[in-house]
Protein backbone atom coordinates (compact mmCIF):
# COMPACT_ATOMS: atom_id res chain seq x y z
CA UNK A 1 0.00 0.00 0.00
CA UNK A 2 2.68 2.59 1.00
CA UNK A 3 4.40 1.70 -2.56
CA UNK A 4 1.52 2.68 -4.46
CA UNK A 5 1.52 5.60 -2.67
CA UNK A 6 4.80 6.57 -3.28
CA UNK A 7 4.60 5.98 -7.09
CA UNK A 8 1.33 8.04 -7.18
CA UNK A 9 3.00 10.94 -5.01
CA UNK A 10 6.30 10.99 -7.53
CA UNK A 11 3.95 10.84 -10.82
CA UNK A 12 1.98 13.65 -9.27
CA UNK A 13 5.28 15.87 -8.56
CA UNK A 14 6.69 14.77 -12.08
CA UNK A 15 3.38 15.86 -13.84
CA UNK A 16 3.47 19.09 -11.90
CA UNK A 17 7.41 19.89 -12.28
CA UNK A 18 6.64 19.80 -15.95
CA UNK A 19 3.75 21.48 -16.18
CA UNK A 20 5.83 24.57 -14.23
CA UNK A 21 8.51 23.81 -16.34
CA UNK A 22 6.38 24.72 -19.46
CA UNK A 23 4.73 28.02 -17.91
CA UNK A 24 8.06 29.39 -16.99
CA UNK A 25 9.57 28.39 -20.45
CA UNK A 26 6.74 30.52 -21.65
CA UNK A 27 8.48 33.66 -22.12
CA UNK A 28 11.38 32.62 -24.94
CA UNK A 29 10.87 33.71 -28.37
CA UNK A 30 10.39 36.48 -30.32
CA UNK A 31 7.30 38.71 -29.11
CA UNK A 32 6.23 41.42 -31.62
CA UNK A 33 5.21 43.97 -28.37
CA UNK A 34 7.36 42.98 -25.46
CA UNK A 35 4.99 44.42 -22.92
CA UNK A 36 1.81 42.04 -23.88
CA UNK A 37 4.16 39.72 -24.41
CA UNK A 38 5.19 39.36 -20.90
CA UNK A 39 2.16 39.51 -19.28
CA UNK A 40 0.66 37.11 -21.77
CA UNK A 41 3.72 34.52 -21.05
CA UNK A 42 4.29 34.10 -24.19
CA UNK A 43 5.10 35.36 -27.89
CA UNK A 44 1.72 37.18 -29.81
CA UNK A 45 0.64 38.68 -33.05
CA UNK A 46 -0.59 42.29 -32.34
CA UNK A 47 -2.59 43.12 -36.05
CA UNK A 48 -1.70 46.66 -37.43
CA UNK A 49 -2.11 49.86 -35.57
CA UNK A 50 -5.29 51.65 -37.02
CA UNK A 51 -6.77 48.33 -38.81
CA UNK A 52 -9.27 47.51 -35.87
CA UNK A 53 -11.98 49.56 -34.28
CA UNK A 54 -10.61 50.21 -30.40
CA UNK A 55 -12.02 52.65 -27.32
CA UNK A 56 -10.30 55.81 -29.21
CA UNK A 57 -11.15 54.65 -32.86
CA UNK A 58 -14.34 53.37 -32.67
CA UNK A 59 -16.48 52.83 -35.90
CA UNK A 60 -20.05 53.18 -36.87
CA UNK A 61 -22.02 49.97 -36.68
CA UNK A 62 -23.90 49.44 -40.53
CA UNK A 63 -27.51 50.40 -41.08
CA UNK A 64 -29.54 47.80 -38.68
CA UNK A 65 -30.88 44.48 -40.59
CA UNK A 66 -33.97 43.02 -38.67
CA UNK A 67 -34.12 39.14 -37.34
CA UNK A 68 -35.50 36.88 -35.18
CA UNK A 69 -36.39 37.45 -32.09
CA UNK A 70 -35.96 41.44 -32.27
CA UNK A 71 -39.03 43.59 -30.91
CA UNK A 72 -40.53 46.25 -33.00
CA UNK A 73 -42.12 49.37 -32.23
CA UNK A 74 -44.22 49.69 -35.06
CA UNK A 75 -47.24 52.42 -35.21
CA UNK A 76 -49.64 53.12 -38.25
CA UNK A 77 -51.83 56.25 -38.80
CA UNK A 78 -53.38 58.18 -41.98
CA UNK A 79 -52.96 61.49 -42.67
CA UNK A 80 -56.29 63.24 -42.58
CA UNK A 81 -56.64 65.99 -45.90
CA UNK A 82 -55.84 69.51 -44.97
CA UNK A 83 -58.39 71.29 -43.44
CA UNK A 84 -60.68 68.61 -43.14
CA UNK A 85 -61.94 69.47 -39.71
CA UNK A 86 -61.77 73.53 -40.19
CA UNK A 87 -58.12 72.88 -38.44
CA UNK A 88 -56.44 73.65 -41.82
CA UNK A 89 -57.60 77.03 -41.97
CA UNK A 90 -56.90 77.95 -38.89
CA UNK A 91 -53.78 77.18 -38.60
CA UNK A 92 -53.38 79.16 -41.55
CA UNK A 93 -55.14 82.39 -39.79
CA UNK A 94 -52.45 81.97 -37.17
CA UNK A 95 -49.45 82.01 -39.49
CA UNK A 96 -50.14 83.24 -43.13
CA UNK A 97 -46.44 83.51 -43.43
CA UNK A 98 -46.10 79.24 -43.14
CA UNK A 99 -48.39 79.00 -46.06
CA UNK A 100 -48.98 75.02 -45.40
CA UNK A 101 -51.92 73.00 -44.99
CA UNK A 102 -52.64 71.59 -40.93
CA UNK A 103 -52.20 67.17 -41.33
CA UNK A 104 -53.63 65.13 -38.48
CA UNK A 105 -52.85 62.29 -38.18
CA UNK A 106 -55.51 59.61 -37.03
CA UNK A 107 -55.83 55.92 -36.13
CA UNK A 108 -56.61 53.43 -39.04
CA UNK A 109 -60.83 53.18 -39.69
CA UNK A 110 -60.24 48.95 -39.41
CA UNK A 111 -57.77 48.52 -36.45
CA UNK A 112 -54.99 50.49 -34.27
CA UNK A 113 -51.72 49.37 -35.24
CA UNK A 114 -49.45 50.79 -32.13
CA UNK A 115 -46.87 49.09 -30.06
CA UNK A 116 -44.41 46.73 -29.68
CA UNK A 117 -44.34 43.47 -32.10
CA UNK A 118 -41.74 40.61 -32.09
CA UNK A 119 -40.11 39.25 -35.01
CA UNK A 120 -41.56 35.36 -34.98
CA UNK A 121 -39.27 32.81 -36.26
CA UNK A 122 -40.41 33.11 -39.68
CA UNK A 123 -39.01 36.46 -40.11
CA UNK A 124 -42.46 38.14 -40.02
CA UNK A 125 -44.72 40.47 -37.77
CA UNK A 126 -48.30 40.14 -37.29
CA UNK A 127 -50.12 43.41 -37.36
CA UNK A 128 -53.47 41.67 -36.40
CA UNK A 129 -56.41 42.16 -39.59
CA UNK A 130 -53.70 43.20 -41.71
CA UNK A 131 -52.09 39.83 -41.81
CA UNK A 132 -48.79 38.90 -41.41
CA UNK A 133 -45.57 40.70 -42.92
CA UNK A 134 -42.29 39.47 -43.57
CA UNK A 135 -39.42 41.91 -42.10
CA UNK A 136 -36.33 39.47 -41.74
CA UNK A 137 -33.49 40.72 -43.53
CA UNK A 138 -34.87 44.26 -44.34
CA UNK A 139 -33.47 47.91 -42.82
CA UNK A 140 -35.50 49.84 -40.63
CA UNK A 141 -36.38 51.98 -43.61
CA UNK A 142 -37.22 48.70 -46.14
CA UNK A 143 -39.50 47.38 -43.25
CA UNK A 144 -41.49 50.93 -43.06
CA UNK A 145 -42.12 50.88 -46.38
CA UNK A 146 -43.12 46.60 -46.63
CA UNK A 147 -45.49 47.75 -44.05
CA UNK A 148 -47.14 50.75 -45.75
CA UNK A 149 -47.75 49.13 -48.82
CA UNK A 150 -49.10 45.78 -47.31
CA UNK A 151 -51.29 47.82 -44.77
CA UNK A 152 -52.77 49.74 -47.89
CA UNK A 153 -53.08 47.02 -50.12
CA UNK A 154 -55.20 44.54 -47.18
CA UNK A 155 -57.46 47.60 -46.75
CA UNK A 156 -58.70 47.61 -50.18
CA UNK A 157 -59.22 43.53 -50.28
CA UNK A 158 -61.31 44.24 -46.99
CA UNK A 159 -63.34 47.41 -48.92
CA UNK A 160 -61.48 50.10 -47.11
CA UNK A 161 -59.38 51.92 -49.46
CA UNK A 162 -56.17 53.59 -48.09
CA UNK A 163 -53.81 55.22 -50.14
CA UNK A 164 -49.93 54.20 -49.65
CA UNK A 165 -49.00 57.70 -49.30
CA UNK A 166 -51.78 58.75 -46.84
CA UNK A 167 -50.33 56.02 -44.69
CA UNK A 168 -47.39 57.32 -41.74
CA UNK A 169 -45.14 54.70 -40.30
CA UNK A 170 -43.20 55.03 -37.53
CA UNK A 171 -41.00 52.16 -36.92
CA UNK A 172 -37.66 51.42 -34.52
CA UNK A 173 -36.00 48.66 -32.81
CA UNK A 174 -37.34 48.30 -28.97
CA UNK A 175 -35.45 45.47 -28.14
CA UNK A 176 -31.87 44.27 -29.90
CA UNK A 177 -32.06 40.71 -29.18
CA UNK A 178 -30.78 39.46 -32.57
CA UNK A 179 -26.95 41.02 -32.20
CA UNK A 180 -25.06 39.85 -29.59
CA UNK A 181 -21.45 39.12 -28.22
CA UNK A 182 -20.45 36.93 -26.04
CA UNK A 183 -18.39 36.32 -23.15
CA UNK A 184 -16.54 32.92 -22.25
CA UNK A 185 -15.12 31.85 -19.02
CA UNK A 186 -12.62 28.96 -18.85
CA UNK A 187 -13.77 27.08 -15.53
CA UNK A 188 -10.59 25.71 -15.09
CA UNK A 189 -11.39 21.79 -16.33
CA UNK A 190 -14.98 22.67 -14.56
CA UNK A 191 -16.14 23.62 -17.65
CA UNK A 192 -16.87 26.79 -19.25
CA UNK A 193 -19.25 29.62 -19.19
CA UNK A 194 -20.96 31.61 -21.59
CA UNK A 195 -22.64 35.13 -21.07
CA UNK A 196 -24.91 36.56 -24.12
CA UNK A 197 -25.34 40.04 -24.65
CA UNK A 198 -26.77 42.71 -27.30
CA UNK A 199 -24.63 44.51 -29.17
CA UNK A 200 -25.49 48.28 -28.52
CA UNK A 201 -22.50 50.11 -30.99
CA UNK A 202 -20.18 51.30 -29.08
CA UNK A 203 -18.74 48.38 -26.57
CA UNK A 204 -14.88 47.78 -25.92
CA UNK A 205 -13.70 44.80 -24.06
CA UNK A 206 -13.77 46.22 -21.17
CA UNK A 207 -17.52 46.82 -21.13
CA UNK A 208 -17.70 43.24 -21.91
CA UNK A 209 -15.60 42.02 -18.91
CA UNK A 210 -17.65 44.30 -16.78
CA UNK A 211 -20.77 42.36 -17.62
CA UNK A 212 -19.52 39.81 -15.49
CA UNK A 213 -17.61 41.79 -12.94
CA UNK A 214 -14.30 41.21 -14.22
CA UNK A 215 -12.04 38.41 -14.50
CA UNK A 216 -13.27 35.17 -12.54
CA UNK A 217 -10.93 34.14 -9.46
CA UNK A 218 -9.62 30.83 -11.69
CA UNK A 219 -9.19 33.14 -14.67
CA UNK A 220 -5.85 33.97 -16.09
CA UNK A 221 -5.41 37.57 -16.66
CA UNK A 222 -2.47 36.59 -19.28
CA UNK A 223 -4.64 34.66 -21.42
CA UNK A 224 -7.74 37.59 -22.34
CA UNK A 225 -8.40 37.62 -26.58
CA UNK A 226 -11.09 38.06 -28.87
CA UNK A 227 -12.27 35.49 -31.59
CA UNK A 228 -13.78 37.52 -33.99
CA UNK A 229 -16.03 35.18 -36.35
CA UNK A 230 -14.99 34.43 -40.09
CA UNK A 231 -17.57 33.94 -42.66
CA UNK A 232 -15.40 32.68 -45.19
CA UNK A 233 -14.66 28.77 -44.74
CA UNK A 234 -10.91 28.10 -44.49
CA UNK A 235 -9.81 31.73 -43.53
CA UNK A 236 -7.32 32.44 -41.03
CA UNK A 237 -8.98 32.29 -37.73
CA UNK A 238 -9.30 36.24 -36.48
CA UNK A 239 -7.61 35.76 -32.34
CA UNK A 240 -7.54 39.41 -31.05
CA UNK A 241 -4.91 39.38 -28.01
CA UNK A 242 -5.90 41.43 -25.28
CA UNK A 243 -3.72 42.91 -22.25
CA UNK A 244 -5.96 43.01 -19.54
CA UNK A 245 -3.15 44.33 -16.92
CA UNK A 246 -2.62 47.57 -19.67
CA UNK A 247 -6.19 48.36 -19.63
CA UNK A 248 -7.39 48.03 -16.21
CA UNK A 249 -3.91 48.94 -15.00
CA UNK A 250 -2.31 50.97 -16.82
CA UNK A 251 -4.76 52.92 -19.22
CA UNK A 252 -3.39 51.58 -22.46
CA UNK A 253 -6.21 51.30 -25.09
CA UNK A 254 -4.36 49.69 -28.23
CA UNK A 255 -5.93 46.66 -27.34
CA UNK A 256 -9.31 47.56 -25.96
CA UNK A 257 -11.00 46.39 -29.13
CA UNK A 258 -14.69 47.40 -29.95
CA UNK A 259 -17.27 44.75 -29.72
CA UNK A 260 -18.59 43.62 -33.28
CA UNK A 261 -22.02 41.18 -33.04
CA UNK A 262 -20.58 37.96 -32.98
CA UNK A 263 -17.41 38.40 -31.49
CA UNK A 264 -16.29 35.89 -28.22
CA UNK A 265 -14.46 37.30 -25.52
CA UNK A 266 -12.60 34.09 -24.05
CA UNK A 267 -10.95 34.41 -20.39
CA UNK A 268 -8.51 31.33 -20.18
CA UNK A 269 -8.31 29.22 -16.35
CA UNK A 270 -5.15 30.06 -14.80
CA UNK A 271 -3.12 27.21 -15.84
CA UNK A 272 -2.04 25.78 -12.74
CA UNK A 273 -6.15 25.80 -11.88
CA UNK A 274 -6.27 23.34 -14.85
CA UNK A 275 -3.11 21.08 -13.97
CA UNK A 276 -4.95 21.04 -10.25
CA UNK A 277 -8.16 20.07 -11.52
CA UNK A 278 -7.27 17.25 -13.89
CA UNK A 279 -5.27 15.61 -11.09
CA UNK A 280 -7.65 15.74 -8.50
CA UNK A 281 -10.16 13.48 -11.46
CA UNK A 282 -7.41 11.46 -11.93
CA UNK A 283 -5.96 10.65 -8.14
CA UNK A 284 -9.58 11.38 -6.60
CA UNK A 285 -10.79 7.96 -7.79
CA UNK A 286 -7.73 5.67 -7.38
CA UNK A 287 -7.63 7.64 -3.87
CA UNK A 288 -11.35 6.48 -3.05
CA UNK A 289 -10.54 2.94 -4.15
CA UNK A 290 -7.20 2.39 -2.12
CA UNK A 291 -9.65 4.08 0.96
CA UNK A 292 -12.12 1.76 0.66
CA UNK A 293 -9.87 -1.27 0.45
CA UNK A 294 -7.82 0.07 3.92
CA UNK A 295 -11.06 0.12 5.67
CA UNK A 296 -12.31 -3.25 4.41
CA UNK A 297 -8.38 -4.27 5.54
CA UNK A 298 -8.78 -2.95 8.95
CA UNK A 299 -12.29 -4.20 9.69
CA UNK A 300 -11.57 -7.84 8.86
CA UNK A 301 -8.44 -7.59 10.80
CA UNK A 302 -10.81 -6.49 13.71
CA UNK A 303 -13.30 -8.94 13.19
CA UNK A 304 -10.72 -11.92 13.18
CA UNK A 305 -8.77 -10.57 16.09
CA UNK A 306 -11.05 -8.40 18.74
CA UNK A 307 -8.87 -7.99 20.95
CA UNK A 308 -5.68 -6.44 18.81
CA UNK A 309 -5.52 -2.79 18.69
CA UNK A 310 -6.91 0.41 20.89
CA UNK A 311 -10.32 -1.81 21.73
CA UNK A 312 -8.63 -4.32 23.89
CA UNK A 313 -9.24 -3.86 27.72
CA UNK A 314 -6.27 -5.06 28.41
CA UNK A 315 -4.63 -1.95 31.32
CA UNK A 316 -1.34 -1.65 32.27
CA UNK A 317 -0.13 -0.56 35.73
């Protein structure tokens, strides 16, 4: 028993001696910025100054495309003709000078369309006796105008003619649940953890990070990048090293990328977490087994000799 012990305590120092070994041979080679470098442990590939959006060179997100599940504020009214309701004129009695007609604007004569509508699965919204309208893949400014031109056309199959250019839209995202980043905590060989979040146009990394209050007590603050996702099959893979200590530390913002939808903000376990984990699953077992045995050992021994041991009443003077 003590031999198996032994050989189990010097694989479990040998195993650990290497694994140090490798984290302190971390630092040769040829680092293109020394600084990251360091407190990465390791050589990295910083891409061009000015070629990605950061905290002082942020970029404007494209024109918003509409998907599943987002929420849309979507309201519908007509434009009543000037002056329909004597309101026309006099407006124009209290400024001659404007010289324009007075539109109100009122609800629809079959049903109010006002308020917020989700995006179904199918890509469409359903604006109740108007039917439903596909708005997947469109711009704010395509959807207004799919939506004018379907509300006006179902009011003249149901005998209430609208025109399409009577007909005011007003249309915006409430809710931006189709864009989102993410953020991705290494557990340490407990797994990993992932955080969604919507993509507002203007986050940095550190934003990110702050959605989960920082770096996790197993995470490594050495081992912080961004995987930005590639569309193209069979692209280079786009890993966006980040120096946690220089932002939060030290102020530098060369790598404080901005947030793009899609992009994963992995936090690495400490490695030493990892080595500590995998271990324990390996020993814990073997450790549970060789326990067992010992106590089946010592009760037999106690059953076949009672009075051996601390349970003997045997007193000496």
């Amino acid at each position: 028993m003590r031999w198996v012990r032994g050989k189990l305590r010097r694989a479990a120092a040998a195993i650990l001696a290497g694994s140090v070994g490798t984290v302190g041979c971390a630092h040769t080679g040829h680092p293109i910025h020394e600084a990251i470098a360091e407190r990465r442990g390791g050589p990295i590939s910083l891409p061009p100054p000015g070629t990605v959006p950061g905290e002082l060179a942020k970029v404007t997100l494209p024109e918003y495309v509409i998907e599943p599940p987002d929420v849309l504020w979507i309201e519908v009214a007509t434009i009543a003709p000037a002056g329909e309701n004597g309101q026309g004129e006099k407006d124009k009695k209290a400024d001659p000078a404007a010289g324009r007609a007075f539109d109100e604007l009122r609800s629809l004569p079959l049903q109010h369309i006002r308020g917020d509508h989700t995006v179904r699965p199918d890509g469409t919204v359903y604006l109740g006796v108007y039917g439903s309208l596909p708005v997947a893949g469109y711009t704010l400014g395509q959807a207004a105008q799919a939506i004018r031109e379907a509300v006006a056309r179902r009011s003249g199959e149901i005998g209430v003619a609208i025109k399409p250019e009577t007909l005011v839209v007003i249309l915006d995202v409430s809710q931006y649940n189709s864009k989102r980043y993410y953020v991705i905590t290494d557990g340490g060989g407990a797994g990993e953890q992932i955080y969604p979040f919507p993509v507002t146009g203007s986050e940095t990394v550190l934003d990110a990070l702050a959605n989960i209050n920082g770096i996790p007590p197993v995470g490594s603050k050495r081992n912080v990048w961004v995987a930005r996702r590639c569309p193209v099959p069979g692209q280079p893979e786009q890993i966006l090293p980040v120096d946690y200590v220089g932002i939060t530390q030290h102020g530098v913002t060369m790598t404080n990328y901005q947030i793009m939808p899609g992009d994963r903000v992995y936090v690495k376990a400490q490695r030493l977490v990892t080595i500590d984990t995998t271990l324990a699953r390996i020993f814990s077992p073997i450790e549970r087994i060789f326990g067992v045995t010992l106590l089946g050992t010592r009760t037999i021994n106690q059953i076949q000799n009672p009075n051996s041991g601390f349970n003997n009443n045997t007193f000496f003077p």
